[in-house]
C-alpha atoms as a PDB file:
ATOM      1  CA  UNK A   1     -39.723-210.924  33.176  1.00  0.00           C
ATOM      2  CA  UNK A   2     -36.240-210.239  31.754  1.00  0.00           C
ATOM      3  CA  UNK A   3     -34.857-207.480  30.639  1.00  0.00           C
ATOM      4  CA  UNK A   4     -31.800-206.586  28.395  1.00  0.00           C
ATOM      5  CA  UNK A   5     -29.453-204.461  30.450  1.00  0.00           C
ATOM      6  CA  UNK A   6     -26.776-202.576  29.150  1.00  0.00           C
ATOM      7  CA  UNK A   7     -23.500-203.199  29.357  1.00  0.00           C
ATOM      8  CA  UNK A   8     -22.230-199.822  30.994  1.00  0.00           C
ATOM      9  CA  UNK A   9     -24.659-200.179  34.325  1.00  0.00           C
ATOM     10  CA  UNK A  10     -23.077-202.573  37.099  1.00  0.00           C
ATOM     11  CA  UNK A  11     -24.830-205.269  38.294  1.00  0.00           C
ATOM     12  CA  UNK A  12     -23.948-206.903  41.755  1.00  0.00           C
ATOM     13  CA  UNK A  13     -24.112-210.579  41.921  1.00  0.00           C
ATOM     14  CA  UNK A  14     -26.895-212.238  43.499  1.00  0.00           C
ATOM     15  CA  UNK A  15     -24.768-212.857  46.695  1.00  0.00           C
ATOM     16  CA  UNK A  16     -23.918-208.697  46.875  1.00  0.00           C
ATOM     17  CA  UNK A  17     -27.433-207.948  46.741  1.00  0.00           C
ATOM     18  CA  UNK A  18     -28.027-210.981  49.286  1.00  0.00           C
ATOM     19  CA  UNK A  19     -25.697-208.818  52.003  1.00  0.00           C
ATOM     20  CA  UNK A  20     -26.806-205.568  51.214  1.00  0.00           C
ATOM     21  CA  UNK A  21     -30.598-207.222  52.173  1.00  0.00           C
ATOM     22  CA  UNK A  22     -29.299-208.649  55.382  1.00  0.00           C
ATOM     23  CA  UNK A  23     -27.478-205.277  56.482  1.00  0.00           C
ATOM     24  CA  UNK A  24     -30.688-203.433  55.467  1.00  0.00           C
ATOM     25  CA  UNK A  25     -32.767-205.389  57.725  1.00  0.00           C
ATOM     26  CA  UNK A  26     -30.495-205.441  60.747  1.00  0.00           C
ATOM     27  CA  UNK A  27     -30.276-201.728  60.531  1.00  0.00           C
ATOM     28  CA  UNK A  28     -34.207-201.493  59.850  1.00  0.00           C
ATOM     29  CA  UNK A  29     -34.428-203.448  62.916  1.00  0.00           C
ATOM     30  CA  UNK A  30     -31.995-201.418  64.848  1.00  0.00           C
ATOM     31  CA  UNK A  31     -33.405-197.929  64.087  1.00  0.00           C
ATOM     32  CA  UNK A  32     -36.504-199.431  65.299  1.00  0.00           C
ATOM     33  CA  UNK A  33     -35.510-200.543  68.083  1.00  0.00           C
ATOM     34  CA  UNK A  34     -33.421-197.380  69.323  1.00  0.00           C
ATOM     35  CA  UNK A  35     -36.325-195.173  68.544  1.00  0.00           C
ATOM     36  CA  UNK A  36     -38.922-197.113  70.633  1.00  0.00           C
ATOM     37  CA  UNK A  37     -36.408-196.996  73.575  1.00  0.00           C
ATOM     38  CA  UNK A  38     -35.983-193.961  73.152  1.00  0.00           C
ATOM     39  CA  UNK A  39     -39.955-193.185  72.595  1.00  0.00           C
ATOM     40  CA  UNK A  40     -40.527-194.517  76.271  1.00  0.00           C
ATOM     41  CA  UNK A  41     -37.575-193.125  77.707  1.00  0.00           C
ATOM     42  CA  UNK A  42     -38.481-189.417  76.966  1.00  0.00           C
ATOM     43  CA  UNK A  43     -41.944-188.987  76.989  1.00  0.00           C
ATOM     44  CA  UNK A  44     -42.339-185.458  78.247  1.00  0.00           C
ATOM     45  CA  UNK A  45     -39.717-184.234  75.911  1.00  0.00           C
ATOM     46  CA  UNK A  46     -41.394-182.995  72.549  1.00  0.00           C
ATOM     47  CA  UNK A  47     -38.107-182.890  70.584  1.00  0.00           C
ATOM     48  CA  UNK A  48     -36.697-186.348  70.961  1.00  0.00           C
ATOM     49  CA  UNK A  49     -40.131-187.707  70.215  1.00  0.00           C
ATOM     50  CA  UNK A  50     -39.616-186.056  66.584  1.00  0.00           C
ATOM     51  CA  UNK A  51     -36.144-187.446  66.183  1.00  0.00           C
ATOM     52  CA  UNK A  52     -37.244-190.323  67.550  1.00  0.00           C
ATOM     53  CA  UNK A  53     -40.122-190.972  64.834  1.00  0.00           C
ATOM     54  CA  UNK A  54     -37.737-189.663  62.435  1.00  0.00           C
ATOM     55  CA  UNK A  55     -35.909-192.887  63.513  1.00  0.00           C
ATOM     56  CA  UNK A  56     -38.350-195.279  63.443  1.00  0.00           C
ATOM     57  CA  UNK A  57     -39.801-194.103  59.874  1.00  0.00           C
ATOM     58  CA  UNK A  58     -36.292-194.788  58.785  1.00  0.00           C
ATOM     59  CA  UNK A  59     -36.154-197.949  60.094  1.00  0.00           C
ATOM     60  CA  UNK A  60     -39.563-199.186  58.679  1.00  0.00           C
ATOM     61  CA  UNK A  61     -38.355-197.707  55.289  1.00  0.00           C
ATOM     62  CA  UNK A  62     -35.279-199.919  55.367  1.00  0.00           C
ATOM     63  CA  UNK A  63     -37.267-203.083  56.744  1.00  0.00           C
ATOM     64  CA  UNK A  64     -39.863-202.712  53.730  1.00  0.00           C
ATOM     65  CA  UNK A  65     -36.499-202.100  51.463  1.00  0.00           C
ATOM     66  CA  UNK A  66     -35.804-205.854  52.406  1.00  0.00           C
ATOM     67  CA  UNK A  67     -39.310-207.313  51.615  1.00  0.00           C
ATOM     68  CA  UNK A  68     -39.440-205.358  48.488  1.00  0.00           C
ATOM     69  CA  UNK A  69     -36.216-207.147  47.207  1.00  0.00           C
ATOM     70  CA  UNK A  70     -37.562-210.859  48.887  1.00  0.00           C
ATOM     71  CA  UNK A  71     -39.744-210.609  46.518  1.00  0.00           C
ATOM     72  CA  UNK A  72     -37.049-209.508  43.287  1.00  0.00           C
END
């Protein structure tokens, strides 16, 4: 479905939003990866596990960011 939009909001080309989807993934995929290294690293130590799931939630976010906009 289209819809009309105004002149005074930017639009990035299709090519922008193309990189921005890339870099979101890579870091997605990065956080992840950090925070399960560090998740098996430290396991007796209670406050890196909370950073470290902190980490990983933000990672998922960005990864689901990226199939959100596969499908846009």
């Amino acid at each position: 479905m289209r819809f009309p939009i105004p002149d005074f909001v930017p639009v990035p080309t299709p090519e922008t939003m193309r990189i921005i989807s890339i870099v979101s993934l890579a870091a997605g995929i990065g956080l992840v990866g950090a925070a399960a290294l560090f998740l098996f690293s430290q396991r007796e130590k209670e406050k890196r596990k909370k950073l470290s799931w902190i980490f990983m939630g933000t990672g998922v976010l960005l990864i689901l960011n990226h199939a959100v906009q596969l499908f846009f």
